[in-house]
C-alpha atoms as a PDB file:
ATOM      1  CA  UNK A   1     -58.628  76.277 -62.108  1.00  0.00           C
ATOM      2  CA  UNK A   2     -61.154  74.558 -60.251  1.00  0.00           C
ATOM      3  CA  UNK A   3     -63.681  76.568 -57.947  1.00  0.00           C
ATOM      4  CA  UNK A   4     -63.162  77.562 -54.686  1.00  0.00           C
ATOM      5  CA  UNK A   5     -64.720  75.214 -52.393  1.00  0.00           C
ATOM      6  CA  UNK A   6     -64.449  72.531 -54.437  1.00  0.00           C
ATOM      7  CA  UNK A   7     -62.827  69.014 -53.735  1.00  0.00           C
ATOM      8  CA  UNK A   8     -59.641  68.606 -55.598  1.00  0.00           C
ATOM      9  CA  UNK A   9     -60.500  65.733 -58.644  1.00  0.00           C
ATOM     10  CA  UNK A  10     -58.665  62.615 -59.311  1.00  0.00           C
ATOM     11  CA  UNK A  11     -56.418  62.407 -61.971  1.00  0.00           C
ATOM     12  CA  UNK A  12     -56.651  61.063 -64.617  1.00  0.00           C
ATOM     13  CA  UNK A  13     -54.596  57.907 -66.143  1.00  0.00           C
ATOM     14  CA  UNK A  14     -52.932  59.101 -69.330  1.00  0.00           C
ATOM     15  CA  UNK A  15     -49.935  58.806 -71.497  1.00  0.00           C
ATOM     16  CA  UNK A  16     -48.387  60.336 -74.213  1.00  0.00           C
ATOM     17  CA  UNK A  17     -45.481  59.438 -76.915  1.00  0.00           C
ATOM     18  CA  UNK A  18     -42.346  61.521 -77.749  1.00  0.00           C
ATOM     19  CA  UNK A  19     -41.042  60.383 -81.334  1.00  0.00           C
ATOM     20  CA  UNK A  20     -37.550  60.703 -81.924  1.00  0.00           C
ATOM     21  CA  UNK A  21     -36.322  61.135 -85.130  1.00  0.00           C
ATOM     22  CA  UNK A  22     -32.317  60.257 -86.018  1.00  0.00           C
ATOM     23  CA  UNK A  23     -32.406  60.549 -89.901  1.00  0.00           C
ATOM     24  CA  UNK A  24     -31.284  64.470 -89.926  1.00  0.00           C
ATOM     25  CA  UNK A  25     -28.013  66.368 -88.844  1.00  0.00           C
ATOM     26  CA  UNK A  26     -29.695  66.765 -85.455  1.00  0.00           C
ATOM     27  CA  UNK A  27     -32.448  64.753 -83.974  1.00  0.00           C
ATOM     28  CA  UNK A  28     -36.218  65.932 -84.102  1.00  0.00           C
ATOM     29  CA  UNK A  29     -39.019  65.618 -82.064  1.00  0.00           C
ATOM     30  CA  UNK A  30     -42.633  65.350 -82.779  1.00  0.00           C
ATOM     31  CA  UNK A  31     -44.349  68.306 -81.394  1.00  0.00           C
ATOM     32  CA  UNK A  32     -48.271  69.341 -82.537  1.00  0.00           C
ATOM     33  CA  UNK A  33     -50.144  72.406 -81.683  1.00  0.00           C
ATOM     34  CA  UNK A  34     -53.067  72.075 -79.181  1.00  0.00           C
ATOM     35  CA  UNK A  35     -56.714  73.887 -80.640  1.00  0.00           C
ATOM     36  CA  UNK A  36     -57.453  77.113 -79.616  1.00  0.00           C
ATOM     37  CA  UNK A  37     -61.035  75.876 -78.839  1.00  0.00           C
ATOM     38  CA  UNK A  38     -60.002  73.997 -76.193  1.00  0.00           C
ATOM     39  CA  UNK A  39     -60.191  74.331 -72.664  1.00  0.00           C
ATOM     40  CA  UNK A  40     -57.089  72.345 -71.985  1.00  0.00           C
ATOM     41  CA  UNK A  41     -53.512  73.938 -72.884  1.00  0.00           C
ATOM     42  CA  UNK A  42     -54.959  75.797 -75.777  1.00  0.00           C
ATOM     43  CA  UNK A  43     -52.617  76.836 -78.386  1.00  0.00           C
ATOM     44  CA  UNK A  44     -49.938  74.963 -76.748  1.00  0.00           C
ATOM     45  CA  UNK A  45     -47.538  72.459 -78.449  1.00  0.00           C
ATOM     46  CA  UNK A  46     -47.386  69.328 -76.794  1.00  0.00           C
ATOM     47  CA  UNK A  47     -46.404  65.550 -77.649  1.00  0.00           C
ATOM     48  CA  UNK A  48     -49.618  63.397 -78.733  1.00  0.00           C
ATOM     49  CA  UNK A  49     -51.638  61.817 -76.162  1.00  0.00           C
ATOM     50  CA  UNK A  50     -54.283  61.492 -73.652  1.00  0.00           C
ATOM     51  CA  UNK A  51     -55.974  59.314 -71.244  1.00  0.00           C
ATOM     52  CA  UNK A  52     -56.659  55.897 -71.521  1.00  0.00           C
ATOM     53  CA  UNK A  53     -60.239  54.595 -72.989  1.00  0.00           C
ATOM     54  CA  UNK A  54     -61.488  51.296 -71.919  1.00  0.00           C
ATOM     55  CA  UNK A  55     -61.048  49.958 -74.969  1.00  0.00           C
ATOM     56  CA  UNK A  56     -57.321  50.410 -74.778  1.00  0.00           C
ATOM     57  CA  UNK A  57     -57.409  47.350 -71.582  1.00  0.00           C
ATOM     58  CA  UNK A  58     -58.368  44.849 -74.383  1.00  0.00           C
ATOM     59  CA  UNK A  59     -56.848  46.397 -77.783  1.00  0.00           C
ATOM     60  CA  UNK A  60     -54.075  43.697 -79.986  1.00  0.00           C
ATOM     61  CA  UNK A  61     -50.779  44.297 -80.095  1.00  0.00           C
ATOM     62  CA  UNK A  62     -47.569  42.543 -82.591  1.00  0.00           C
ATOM     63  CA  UNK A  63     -45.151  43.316 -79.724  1.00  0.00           C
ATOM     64  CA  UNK A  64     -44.964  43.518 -75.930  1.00  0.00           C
ATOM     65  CA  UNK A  65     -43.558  45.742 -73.536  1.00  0.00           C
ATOM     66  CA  UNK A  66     -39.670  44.998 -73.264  1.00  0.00           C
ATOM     67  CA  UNK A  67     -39.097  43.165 -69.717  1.00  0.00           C
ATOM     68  CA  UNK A  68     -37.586  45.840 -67.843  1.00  0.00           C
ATOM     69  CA  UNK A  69     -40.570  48.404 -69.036  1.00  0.00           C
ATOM     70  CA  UNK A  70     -43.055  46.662 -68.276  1.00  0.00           C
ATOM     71  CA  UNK A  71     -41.398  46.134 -64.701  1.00  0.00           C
ATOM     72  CA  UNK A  72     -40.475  49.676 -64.318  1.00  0.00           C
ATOM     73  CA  UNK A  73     -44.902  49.891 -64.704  1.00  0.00           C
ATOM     74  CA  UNK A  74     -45.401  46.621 -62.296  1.00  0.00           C
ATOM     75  CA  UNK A  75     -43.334  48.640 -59.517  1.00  0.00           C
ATOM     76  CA  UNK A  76     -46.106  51.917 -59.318  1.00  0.00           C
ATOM     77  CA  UNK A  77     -48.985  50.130 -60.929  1.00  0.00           C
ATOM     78  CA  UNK A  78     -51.044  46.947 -62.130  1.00  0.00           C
ATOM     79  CA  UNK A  79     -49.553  45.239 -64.965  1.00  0.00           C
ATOM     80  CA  UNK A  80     -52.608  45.469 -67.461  1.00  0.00           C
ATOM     81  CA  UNK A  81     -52.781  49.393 -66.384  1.00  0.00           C
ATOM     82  CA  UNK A  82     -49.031  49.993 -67.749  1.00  0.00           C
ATOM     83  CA  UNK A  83     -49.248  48.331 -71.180  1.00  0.00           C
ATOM     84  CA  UNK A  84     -53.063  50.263 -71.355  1.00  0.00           C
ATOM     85  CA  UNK A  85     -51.111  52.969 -71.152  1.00  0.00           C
ATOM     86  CA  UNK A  86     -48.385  52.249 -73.704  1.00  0.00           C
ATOM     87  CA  UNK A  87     -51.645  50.842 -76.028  1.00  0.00           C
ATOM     88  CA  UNK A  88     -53.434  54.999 -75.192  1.00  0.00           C
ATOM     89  CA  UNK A  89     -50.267  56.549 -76.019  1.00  0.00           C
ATOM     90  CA  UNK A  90     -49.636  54.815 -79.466  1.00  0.00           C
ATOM     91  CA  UNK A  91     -53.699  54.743 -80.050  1.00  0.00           C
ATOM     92  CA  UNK A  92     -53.415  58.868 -79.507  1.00  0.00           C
ATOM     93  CA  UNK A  93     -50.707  59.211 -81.819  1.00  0.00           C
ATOM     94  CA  UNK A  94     -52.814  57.884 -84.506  1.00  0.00           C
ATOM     95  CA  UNK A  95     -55.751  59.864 -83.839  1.00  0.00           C
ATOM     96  CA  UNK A  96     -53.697  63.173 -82.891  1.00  0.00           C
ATOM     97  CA  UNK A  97     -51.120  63.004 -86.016  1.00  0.00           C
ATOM     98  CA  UNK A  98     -51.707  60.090 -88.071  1.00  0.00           C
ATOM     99  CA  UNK A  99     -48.798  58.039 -86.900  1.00  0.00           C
ATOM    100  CA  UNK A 100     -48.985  54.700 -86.934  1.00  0.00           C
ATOM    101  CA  UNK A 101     -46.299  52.910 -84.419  1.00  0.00           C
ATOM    102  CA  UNK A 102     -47.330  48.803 -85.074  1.00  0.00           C
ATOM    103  CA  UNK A 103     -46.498  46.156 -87.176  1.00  0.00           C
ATOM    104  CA  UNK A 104     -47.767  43.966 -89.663  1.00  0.00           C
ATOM    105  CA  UNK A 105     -49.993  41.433 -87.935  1.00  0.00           C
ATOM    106  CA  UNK A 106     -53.053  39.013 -88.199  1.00  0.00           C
ATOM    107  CA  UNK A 107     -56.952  40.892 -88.775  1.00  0.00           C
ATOM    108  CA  UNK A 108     -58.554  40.547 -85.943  1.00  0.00           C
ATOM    109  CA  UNK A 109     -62.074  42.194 -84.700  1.00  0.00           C
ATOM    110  CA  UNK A 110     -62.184  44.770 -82.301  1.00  0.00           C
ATOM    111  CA  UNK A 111     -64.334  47.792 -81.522  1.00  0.00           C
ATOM    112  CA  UNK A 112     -64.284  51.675 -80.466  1.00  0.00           C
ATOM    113  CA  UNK A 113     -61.075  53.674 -81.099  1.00  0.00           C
ATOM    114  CA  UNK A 114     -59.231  50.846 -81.921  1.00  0.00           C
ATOM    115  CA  UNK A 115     -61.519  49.862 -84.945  1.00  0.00           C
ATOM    116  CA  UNK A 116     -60.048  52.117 -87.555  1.00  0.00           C
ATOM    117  CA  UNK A 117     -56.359  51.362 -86.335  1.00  0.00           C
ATOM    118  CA  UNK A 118     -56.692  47.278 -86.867  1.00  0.00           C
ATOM    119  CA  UNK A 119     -58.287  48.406 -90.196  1.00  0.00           C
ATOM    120  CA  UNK A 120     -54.892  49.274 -91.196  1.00  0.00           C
ATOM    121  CA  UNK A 121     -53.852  45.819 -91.161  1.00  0.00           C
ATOM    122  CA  UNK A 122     -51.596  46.381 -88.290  1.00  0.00           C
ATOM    123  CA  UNK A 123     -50.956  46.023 -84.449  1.00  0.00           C
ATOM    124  CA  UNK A 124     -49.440  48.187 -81.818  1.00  0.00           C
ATOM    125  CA  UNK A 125     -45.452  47.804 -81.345  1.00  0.00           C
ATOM    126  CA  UNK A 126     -45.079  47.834 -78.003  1.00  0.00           C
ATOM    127  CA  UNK A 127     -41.199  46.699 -77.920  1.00  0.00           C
ATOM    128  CA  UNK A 128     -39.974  49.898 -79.134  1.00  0.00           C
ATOM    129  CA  UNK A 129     -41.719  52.246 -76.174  1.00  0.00           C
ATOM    130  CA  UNK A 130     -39.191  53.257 -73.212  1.00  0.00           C
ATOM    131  CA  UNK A 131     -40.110  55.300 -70.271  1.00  0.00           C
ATOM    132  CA  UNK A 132     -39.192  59.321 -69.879  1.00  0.00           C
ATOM    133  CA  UNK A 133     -40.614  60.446 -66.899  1.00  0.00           C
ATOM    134  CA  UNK A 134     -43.926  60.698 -65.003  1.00  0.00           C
ATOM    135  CA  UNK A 135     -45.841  63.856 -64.239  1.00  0.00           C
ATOM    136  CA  UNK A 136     -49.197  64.366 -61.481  1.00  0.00           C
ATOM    137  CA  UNK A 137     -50.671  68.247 -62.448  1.00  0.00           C
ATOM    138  CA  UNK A 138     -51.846  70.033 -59.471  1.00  0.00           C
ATOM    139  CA  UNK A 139     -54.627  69.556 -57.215  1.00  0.00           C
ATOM    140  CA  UNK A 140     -55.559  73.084 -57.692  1.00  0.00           C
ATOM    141  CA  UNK A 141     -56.774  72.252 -61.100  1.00  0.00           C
ATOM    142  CA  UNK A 142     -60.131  71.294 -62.638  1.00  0.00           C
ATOM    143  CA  UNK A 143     -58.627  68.638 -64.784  1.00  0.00           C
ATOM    144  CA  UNK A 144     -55.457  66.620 -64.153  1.00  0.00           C
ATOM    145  CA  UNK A 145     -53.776  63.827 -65.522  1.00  0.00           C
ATOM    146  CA  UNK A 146     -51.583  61.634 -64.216  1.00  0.00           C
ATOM    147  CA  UNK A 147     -49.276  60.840 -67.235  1.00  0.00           C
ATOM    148  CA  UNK A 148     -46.529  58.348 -68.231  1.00  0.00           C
ATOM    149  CA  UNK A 149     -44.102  59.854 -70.700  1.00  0.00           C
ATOM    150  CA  UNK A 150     -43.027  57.428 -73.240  1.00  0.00           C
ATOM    151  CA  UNK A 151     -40.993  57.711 -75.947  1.00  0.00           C
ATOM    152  CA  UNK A 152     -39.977  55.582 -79.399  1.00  0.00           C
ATOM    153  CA  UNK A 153     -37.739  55.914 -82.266  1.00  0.00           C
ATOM    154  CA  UNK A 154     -39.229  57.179 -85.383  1.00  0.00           C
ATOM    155  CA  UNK A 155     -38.043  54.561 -87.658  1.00  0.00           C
ATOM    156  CA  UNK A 156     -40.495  52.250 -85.788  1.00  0.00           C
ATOM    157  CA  UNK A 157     -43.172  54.370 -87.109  1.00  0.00           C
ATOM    158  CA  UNK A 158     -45.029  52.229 -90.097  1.00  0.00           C
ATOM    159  CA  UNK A 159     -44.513  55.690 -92.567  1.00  0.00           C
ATOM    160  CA  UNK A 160     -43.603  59.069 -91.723  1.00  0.00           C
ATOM    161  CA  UNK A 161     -46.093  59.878 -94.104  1.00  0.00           C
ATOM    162  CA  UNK A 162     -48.898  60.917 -91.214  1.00  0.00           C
ATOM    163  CA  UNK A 163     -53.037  60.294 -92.526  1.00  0.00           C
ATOM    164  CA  UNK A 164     -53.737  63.835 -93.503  1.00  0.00           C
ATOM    165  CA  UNK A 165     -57.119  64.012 -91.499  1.00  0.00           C
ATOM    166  CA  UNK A 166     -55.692  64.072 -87.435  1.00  0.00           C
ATOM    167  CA  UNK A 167     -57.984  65.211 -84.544  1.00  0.00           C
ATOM    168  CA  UNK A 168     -57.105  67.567 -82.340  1.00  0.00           C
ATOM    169  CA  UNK A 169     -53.720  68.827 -83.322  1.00  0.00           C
ATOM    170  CA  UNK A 170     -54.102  71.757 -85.375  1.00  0.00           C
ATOM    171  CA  UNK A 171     -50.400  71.622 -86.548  1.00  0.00           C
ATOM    172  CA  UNK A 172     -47.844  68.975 -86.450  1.00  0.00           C
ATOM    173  CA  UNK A 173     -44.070  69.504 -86.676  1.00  0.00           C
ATOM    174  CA  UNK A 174     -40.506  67.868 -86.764  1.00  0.00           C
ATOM    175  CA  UNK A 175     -37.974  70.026 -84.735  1.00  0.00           C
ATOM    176  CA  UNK A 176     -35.271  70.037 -83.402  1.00  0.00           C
ATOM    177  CA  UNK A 177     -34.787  70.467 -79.455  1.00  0.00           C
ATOM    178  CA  UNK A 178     -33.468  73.664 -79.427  1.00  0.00           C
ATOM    179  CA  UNK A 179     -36.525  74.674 -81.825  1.00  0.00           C
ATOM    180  CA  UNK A 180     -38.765  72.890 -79.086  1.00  0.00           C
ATOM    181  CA  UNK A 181     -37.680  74.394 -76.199  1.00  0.00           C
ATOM    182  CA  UNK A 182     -38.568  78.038 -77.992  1.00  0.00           C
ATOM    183  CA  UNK A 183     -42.506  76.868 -78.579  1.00  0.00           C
ATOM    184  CA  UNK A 184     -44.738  77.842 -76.387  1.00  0.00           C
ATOM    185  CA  UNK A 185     -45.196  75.009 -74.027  1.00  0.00           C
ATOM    186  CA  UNK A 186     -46.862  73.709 -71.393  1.00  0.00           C
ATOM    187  CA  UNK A 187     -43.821  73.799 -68.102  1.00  0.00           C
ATOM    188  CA  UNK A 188     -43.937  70.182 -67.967  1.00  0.00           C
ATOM    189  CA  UNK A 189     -43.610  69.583 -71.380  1.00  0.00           C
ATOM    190  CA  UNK A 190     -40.197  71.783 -71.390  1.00  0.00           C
ATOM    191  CA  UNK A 191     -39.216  69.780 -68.256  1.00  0.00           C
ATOM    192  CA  UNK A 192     -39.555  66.620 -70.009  1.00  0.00           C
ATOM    193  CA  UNK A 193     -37.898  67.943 -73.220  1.00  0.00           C
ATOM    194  CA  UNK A 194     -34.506  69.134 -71.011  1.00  0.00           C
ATOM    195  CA  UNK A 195     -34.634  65.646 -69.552  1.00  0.00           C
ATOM    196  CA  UNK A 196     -34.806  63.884 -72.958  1.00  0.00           C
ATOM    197  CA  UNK A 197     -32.099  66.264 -73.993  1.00  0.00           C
ATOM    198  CA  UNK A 198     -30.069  64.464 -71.274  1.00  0.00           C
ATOM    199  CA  UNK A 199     -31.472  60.789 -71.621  1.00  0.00           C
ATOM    200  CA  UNK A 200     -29.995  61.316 -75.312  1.00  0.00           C
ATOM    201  CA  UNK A 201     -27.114  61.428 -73.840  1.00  0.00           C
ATOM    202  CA  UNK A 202     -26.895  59.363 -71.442  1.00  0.00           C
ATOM    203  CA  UNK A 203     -29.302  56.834 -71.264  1.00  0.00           C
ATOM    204  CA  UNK A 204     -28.501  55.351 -67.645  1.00  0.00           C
ATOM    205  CA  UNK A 205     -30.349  58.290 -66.374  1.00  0.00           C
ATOM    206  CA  UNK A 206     -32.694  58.003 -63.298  1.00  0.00           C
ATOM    207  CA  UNK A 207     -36.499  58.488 -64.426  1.00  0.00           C
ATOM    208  CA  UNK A 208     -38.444  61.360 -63.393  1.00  0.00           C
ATOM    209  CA  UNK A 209     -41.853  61.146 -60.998  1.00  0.00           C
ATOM    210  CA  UNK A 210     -42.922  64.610 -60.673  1.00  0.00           C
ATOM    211  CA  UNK A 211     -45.718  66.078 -58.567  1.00  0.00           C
ATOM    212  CA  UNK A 212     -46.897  69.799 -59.419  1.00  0.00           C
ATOM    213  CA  UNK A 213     -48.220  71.458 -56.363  1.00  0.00           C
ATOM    214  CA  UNK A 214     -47.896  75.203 -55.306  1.00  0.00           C
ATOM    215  CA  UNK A 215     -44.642  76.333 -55.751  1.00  0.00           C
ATOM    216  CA  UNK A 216     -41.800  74.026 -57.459  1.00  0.00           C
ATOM    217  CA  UNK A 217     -42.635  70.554 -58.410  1.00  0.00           C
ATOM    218  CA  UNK A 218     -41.838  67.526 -56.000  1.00  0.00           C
ATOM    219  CA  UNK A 219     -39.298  65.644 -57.696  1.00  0.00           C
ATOM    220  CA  UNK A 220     -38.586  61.342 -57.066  1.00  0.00           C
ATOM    221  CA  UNK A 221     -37.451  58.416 -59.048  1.00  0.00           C
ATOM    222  CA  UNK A 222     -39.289  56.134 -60.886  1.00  0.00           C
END
């Protein structure tokens, strides 16, 4: 919580990537476990992600954002802010759980996060990203985000074998919704799991905005 007195802080720009997978008798979800160390939802499980680095204005990419994504961005912010975005969330996968969602594409040089990801010979797939839902935490906070849930198909993923060295994720898991749902979570993460539950469903669904304040969260389109 931030201290009393204080002006409430800006959020943050940040985005994070749900990963379906179909191959199993139900679908799964990837779902890590925040570290205890941290001063941020520690010891909760959460999707990977985080906020967007400079770095991820200017990273490569093998595909772009499908039309009517990167449209659904253009109507609440700039263009180059929404596929930044799309470039964190993917970037955070990789660091979080050693995910790679990209494509075989051309070296090129780059710098920062990004350096160890083109090292892989690969670019970010950006065609494969739809959007879930958008969440604002509280102004009563010390930190807060303002993050774009995204989400892809697992068979996009380059190998579901995951680089056995990840960052902050202490533990990372396939399960099942119902198994989700019965983690401890953060309340918008279980929000945006019951609406995914849905979208799987029916896809046509309106999008999310939600804005947590005292009491329950303001809910629009996006």
């Amino acid at each position: 919580m931030r201290k009393p007195g204080a002006r409430a802080v800006k959020p943050r720009n940040a985005a994070t990537l749900i990963i379906v997978r179909r191959d199993r008798k139900t679908p799964q979800v990837l779902m890590g476990k925040r570290n205890s160390g941290h001063d941020f939802m520690p010891n909760l499980w959460v999707f990977p992600g985080g906020r967007i680095d400079r770095s991820d204005f200017r990273a490569p990419f093998a595909t772009d954002l499908k039309p009517e994504v990167a449209a659904r961005f253009e109507a609440h912010i700039p263009a180059a802010r929404g596929r930044a975005l799309a470039l964190a969330a993917i970037r955070e996968t990789w660091e979080e759980a050693g995910l790679l969602l990209a494509k075989d594409a051309p070296a090129r040089r780059t710098s920062g996060p990004w350096r160890d990801f083109v090292a892989q010979g690969v670019a970010p797939d950006l065609e494969g990203l739809e959007i879930v839902a958008r969440a604002v935490t509280p102004p009563m906070l010390a930190k807060r985000f303002d993050t774009w849930f995204l989400m892809a198909d697992a068979e996009r993923l380059v190998s579901l074998e995951r680089k056995p060295d990840c960052g902050e994720l202490e533990e990372i898991a396939w399960v099942d919704f119902d198994e989700a749902l019965a983690l401890p979570l953060p309340s918008v993460t279980r929000m945006v799991i019951d609406e995914e539950i849905q979208r799987l469903e029916d896809p046509t669904r309106p999008r999310p905005f939600m804005r947590f304040r005292a009491g329950p969260p303001r809910v629009s389109e996006l």
